[in-house]
Protein backbone atom coordinates (compact mmCIF):
# COMPACT_ATOMS: atom_id res chain seq x y z
CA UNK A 1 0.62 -7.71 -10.19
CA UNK A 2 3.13 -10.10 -11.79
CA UNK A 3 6.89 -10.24 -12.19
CA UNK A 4 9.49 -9.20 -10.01
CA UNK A 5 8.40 -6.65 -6.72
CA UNK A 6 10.65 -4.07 -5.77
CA UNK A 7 9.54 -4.70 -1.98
CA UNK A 8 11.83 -2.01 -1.04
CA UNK A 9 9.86 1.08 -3.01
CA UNK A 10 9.60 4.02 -1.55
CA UNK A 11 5.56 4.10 -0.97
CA UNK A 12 2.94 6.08 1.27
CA UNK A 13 -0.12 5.29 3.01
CA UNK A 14 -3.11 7.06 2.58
CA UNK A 15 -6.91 6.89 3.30
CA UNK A 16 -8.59 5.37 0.23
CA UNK A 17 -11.17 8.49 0.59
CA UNK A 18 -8.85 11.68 0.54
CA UNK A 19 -9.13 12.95 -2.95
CA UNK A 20 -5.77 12.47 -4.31
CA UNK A 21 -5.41 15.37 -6.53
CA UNK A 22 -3.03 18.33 -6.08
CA UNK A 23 -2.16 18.31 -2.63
CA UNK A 24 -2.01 14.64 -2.17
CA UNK A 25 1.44 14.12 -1.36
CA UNK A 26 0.50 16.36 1.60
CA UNK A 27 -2.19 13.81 3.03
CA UNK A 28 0.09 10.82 3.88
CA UNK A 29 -0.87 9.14 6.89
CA UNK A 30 2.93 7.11 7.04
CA UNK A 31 5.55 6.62 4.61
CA UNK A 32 7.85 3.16 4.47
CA UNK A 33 8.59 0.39 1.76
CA UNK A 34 6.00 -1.22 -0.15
CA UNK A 35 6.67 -4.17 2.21
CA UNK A 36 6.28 -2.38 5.65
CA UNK A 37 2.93 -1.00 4.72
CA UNK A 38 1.29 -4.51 2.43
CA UNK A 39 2.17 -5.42 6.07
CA UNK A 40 0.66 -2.70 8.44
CA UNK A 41 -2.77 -2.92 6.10
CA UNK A 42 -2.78 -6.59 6.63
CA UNK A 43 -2.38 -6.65 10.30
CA UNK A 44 -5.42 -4.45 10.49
CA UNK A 45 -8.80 -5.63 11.79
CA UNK A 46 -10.39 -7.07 8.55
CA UNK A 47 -13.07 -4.77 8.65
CA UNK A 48 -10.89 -1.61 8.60
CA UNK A 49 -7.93 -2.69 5.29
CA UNK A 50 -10.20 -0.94 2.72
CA UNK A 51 -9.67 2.40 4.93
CA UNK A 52 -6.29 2.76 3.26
CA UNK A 53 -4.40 2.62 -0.12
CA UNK A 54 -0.41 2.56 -1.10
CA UNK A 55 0.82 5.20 -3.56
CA UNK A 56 4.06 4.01 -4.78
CA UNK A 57 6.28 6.84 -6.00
CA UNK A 58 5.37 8.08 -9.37
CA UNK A 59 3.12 4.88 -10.16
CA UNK A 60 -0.86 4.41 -8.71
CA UNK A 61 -2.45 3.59 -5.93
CA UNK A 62 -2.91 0.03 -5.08
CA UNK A 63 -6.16 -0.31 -3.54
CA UNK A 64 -7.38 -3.08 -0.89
CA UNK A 65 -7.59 -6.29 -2.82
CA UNK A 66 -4.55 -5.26 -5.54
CA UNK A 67 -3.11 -5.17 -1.98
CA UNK A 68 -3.82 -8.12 0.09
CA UNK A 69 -3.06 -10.19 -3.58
CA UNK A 70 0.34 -9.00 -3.41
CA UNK A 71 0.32 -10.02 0.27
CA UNK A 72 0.15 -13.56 -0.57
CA UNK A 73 2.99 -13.67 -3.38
CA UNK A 74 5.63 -16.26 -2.41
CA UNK A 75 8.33 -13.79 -2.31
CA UNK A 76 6.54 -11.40 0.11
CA UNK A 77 9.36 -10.35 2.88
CA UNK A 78 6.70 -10.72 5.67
CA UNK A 79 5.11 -14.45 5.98
């Protein structure tokens, strides 16, 4: 992902094996900014970050390493 982030998205966490579909704004584990959960996935024990994914609002889902590249962009809020 290049070009300007809009850190402050409106996003939601969710396990990376939950189906999406229909019903998948029901199966949010947390919601928070794009920042706050790049950040809670990337505190987590190594072994457990490709658990979860981030569905931005009306975009995809970033998935493990989409996330943890955006984790080391320069202007991420959380060094």
């Amino acid at each position: 992902m290049t070009g300007p982030m809009n850190w402050d998205a409106h996003c939601t966490l969710h396990r990376a094996d939950d189906g999406g579909g229909l019903l998948d704004g029901l199966k949010g584990i947390r919601r928070g900014s794009l920042a706050q959960l790049v950040r809670q996935i990337m505190m987590m024990p190594r072994e457990r970050r490709r658990e979860f994914e981030i569905e931005k609002s009306g975009d995809h889902r970033l998935n493990y390493w989409e996330i943890a590249a955006i984790s080391r962009r320069g202007d991420f809020p959380f060094p």
